[in-house]
Each structure stands twice: as C-alpha cells, then as structure tokens.
C-alpha atoms as a PDB file:
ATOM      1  CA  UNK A   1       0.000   0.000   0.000  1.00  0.00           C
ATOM      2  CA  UNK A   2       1.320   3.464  -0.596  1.00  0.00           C
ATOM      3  CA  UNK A   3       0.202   6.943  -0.683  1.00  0.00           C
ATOM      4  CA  UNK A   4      -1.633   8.218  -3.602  1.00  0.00           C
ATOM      5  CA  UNK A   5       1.234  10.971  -4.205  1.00  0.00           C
ATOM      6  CA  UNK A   6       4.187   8.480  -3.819  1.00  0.00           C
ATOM      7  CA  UNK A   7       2.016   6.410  -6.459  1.00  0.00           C
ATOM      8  CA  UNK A   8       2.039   9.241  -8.990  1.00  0.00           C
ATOM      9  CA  UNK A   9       5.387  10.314  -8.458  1.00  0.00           C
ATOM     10  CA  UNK A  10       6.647   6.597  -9.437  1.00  0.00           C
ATOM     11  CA  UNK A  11       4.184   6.196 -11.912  1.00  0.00           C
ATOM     12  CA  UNK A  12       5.715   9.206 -13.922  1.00  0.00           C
ATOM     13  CA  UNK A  13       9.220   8.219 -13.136  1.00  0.00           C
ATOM     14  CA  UNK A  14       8.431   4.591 -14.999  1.00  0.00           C
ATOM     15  CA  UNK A  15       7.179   6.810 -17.747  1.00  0.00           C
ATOM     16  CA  UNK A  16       9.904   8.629 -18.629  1.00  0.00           C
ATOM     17  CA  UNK A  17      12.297   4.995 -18.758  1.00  0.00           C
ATOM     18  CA  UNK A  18      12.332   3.305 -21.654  1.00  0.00           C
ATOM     19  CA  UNK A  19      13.115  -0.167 -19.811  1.00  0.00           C
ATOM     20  CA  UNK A  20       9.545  -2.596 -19.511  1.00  0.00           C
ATOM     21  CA  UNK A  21       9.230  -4.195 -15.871  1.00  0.00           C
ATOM     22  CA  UNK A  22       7.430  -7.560 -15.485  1.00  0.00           C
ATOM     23  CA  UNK A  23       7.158  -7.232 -11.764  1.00  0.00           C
ATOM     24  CA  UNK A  24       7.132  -4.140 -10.093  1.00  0.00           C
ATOM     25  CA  UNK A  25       7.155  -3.231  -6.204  1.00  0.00           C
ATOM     26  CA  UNK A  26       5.728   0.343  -5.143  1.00  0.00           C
ATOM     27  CA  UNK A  27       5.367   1.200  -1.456  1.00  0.00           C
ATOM     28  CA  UNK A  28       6.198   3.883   1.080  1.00  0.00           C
ATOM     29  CA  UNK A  29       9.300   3.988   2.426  1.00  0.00           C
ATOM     30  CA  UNK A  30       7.584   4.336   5.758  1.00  0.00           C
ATOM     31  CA  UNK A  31       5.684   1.712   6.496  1.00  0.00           C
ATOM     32  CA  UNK A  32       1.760   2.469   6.935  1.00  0.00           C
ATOM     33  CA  UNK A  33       0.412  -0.001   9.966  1.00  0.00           C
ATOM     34  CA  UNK A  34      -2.745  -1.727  10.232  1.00  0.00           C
ATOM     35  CA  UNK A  35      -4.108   0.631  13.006  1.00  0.00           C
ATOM     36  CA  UNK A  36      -2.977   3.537  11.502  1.00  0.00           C
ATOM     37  CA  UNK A  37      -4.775   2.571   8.259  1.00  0.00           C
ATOM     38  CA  UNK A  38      -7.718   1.473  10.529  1.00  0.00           C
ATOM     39  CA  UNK A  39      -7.437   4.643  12.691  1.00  0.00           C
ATOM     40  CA  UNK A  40      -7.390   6.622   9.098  1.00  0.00           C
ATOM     41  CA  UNK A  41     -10.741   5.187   8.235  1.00  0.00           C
ATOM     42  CA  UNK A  42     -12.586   5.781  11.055  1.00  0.00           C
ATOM     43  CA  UNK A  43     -11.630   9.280  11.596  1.00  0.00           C
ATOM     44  CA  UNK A  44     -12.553   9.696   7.297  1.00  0.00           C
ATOM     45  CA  UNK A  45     -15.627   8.096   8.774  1.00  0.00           C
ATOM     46  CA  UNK A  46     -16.059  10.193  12.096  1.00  0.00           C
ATOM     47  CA  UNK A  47     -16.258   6.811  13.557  1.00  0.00           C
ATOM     48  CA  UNK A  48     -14.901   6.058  17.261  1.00  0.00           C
ATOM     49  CA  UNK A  49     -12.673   3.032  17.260  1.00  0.00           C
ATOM     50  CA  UNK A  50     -11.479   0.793  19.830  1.00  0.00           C
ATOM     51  CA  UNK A  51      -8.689  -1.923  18.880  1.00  0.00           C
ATOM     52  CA  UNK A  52      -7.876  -4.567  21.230  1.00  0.00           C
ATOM     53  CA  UNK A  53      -4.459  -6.497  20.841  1.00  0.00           C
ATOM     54  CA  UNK A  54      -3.998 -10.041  21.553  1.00  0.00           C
ATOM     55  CA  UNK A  55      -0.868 -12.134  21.917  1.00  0.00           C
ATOM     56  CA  UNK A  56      -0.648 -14.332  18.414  1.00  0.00           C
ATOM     57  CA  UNK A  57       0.137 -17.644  20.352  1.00  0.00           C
ATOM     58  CA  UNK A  58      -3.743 -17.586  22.215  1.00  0.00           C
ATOM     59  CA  UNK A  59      -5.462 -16.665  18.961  1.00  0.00           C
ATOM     60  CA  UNK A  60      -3.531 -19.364  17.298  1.00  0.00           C
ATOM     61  CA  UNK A  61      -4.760 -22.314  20.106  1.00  0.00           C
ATOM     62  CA  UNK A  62      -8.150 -20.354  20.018  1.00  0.00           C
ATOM     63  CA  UNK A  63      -8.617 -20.780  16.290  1.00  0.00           C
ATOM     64  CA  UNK A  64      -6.868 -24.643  16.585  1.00  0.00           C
ATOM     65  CA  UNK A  65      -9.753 -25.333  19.394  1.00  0.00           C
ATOM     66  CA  UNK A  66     -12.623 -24.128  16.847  1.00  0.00           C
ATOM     67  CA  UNK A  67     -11.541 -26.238  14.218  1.00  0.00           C
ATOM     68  CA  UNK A  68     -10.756 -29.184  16.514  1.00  0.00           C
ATOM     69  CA  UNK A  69     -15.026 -28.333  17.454  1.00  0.00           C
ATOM     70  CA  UNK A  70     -15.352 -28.557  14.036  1.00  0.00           C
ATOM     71  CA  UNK A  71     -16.972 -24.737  13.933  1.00  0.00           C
ATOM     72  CA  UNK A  72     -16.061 -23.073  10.229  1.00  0.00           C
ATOM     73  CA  UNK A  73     -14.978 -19.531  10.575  1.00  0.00           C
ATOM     74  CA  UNK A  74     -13.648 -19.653   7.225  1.00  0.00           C
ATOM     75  CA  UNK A  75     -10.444 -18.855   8.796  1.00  0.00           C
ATOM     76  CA  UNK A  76      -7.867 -21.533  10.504  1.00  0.00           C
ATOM     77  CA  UNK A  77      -5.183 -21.622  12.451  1.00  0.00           C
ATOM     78  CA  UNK A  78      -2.556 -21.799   8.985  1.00  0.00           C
ATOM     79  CA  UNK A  79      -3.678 -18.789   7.799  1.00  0.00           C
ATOM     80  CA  UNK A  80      -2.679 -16.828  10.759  1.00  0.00           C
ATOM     81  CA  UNK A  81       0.809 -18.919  10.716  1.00  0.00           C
ATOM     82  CA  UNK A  82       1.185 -18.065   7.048  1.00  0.00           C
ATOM     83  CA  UNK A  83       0.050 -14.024   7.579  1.00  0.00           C
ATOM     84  CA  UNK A  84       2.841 -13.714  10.700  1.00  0.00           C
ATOM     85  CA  UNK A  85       5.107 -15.959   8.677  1.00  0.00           C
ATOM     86  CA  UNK A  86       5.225 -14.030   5.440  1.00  0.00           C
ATOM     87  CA  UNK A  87       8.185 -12.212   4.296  1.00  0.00           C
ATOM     88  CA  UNK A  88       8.978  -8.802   5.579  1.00  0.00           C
ATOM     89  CA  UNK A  89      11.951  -7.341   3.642  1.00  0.00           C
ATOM     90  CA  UNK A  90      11.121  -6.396  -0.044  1.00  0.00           C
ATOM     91  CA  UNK A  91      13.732  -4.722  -2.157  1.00  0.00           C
ATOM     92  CA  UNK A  92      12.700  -1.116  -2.827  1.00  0.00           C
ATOM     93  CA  UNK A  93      13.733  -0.689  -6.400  1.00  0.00           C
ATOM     94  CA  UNK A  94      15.296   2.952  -6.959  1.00  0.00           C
ATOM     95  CA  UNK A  95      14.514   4.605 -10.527  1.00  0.00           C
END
C-alpha cells in the first residue's frame, strides 16, 4: 500500500524509462500499519474506534480449538501462521 502521491510520483518516473518491468514493487518507504490505516478510516468516517491487541500464540490455540469443534470460521489456524510468517523485507527498487 502506498500513498496516492508516492504512487504518482513513481508512476511518472516509470514513464519517462524506456526499460519494460514484469514485476514491479511500489510502497512507502515508511511503512503504513494496520491501526494507523484502521485509525485513518474511522476518523474519514467520524467513527470512534477501539482496537484490542492479543498475543498471536492464544489466537492461534483459540482458532486450533474451533476447528478441533469442528466450527467453520472460514479462517484456521494456517492462515494466521502463514500471515505472521510471510516475508517482511522487499527490495525497494530505486529509478
């Protein structure tokens, strides 16, 4: 995710390169969280927000012990594994 001017700004650097990219990465170079994003909306929204945190490992067994109950959330215990272990360190291409 990125910011709509950071998105333009790259957009008209690729323009003015003659190379073609198959695969190509845009994103801040500060990283834009999950609350913040969250927080972002709400306030667009005039919304009042509360977000709780809870430690992975306990919504991990939590979501293990609804599927052992056989209870379809339509979300298991691997996809949290895969979302905390996904990778975190993309190369920024420079233009």
């Amino acid at each position: 995710m990125c910011e709509l001017k950071t998105l333009n700004k790259i957009i008209l650097q690729i323009s003015q390169f003659k190379k073609s990219y198959n695969i190509l990465t845009i994103a801040n170079e500060k990283p834009l969280f999950f609350r913040d994003l969250v927080e972002k909306i709400a306030q667009y929204n005039s919304k009042k927000i509360i977000l709780l945190g809870f430690p992975l490992s306990l919504m991990f067994y939590f979501l293990k012990f609804l599927e052992f109950l056989k209870i379809n959330l339509k979300t298991y215990s691997d996809s949290l594994l895969s979302l905390i272990s996904q990778k975190r360190n993309i190369k920024n291409n420079k233009f």
